[in-house]
Protein backbone atom coordinates (compact mmCIF):
# COMPACT_ATOMS: atom_id res chain seq x y z
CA UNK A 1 16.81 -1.31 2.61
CA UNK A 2 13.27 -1.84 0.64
CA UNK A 3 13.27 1.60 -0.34
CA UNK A 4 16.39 0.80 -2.06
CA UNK A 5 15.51 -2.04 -3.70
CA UNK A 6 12.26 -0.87 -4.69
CA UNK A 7 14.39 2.03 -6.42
CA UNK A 8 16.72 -0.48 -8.38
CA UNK A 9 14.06 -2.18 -9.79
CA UNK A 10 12.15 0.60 -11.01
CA UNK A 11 15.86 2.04 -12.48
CA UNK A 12 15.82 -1.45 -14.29
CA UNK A 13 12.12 -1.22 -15.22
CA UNK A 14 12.85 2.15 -16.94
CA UNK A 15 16.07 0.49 -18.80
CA UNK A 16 14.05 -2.28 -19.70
CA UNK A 17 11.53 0.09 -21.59
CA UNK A 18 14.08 2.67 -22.95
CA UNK A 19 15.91 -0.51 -24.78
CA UNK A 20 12.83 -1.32 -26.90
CA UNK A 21 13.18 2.51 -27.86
CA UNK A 22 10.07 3.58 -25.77
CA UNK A 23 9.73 6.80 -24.06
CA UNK A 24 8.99 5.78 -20.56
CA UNK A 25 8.22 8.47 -17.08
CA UNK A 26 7.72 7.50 -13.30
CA UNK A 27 4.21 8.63 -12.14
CA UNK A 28 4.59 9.75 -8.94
CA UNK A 29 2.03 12.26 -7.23
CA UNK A 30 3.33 14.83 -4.94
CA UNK A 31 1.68 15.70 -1.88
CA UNK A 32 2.03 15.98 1.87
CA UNK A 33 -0.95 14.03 3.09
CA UNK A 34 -1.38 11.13 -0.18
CA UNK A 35 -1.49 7.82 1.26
CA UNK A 36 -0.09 6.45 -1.87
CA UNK A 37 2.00 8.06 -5.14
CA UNK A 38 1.16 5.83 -7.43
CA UNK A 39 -0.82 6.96 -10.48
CA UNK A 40 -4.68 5.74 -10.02
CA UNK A 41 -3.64 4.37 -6.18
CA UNK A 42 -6.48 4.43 -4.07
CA UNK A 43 -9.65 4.30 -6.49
CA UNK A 44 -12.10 1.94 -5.32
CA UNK A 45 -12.21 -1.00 -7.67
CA UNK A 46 -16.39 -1.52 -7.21
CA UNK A 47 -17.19 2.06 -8.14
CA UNK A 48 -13.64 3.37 -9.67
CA UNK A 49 -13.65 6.73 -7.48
CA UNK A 50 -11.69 8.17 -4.61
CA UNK A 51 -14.72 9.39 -2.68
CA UNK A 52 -16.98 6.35 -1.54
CA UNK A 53 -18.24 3.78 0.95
CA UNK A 54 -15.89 1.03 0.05
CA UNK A 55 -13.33 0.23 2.18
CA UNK A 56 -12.05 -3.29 1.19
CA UNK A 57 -10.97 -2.69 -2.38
CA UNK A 58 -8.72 -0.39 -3.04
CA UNK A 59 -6.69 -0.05 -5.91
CA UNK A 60 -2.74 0.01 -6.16
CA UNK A 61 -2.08 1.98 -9.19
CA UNK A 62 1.36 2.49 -11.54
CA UNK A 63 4.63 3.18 -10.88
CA UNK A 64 5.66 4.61 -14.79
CA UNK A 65 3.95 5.34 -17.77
CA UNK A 66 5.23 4.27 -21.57
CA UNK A 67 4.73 5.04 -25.01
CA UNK A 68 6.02 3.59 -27.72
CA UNK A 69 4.32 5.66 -30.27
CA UNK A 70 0.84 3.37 -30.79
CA UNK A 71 0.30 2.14 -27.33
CA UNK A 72 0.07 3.74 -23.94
CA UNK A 73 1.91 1.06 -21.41
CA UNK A 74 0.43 1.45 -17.68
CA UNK A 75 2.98 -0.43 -15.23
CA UNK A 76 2.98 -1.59 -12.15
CA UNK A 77 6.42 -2.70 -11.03
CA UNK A 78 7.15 -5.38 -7.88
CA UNK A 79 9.94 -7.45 -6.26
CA UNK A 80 10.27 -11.04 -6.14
CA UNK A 81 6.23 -11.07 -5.79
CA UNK A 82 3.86 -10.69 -8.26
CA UNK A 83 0.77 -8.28 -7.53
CA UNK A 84 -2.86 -9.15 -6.51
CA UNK A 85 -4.13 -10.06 -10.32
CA UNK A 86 -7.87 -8.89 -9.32
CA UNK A 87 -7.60 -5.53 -9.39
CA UNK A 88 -5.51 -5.11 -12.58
CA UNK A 89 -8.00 -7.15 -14.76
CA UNK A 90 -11.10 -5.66 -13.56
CA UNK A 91 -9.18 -2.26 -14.35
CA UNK A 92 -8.06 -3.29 -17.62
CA UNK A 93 -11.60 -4.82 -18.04
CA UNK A 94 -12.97 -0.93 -17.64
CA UNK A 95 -10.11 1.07 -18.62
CA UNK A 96 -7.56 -1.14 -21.09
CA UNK A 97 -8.65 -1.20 -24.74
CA UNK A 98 -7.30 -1.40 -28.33
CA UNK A 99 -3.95 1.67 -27.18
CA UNK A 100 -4.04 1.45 -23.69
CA UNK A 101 -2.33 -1.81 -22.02
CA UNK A 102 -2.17 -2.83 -18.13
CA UNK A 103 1.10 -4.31 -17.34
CA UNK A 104 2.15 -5.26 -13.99
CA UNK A 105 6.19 -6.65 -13.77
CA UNK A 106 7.62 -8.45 -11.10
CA UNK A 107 11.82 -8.55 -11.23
CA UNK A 108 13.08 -11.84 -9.17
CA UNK A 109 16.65 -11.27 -7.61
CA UNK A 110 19.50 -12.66 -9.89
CA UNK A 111 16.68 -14.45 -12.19
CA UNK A 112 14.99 -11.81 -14.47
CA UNK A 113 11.22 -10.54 -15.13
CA UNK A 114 7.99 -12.31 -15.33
CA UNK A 115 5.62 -9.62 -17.04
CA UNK A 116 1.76 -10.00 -16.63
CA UNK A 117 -0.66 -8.37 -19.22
CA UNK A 118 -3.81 -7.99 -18.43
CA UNK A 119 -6.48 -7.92 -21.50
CA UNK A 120 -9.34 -6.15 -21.62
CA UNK A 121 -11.22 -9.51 -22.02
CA UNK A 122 -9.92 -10.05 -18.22
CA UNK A 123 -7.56 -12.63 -19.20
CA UNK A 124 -3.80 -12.20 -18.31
CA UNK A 125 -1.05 -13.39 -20.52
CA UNK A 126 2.23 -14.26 -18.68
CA UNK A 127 5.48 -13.82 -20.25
CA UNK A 128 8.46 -15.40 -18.09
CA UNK A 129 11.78 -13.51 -19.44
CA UNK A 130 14.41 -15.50 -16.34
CA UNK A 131 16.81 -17.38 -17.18
């Protein structure tokens, strides 16, 4: 049943970018023995590598990737619950800059979207689109 659900909202996700006339992909790794798909899942958030000796901070990654010509969109996409913040700002502290933005959306059942953007300043701006 999640693994539905989790599909619908990316389907709406995708919608959601291809109506603002954005070019928008799923980025999904392949691969028999990955822990995670997600693009950038599994990086340690200290040292921002795969290979190293910390265990308690792992990062999440994206679900899709969009364009909309000027920026490059990284998303992370959720239901009804609203990521862990602290490892999107510290990597849009390192990574995010003036063409390359860190979103993470969370779609709540029968309500709508709350997007998060995180800055590269490490501040997050919250933009509630429910109704």
């Amino acid at each position: 049943m999640s693994k539905a659900k989790g599909r619908r909202t990316v389907t709406k996700a995708i919608e959601f970018f291809q109506a603002k006339d954005m070019i928008v992909d799923e980025v999904e790794l392949g691969g028999r023995f990955r822990k995670s798909k997600d693009l950038f899942a599994g990086l340690c958030t200290k040292c921002w590598s795969i290979e190293c000796d910390h265990t308690d901070s792992r990062f999440d990654g994206f679900d899709l990737i969009a364009m909309d010509g000027v920026n490059v969109w990284l998303v992370q996409i959720k239901t009804n619950k609203p990521p862990t913040q602290k490892p999107y700002i510290a990597f849009a502290k390192k990574f995010g800059g003036r063409y390359i933005r860190v979103l993470a959306m969370t779609w709540y059942d029968r309500k709508g979207w709350v997007i998060h953007t995180f800055n590269k300043t490490g501040t997050v701006t919250k933009k509630d689109l429910r109704t």
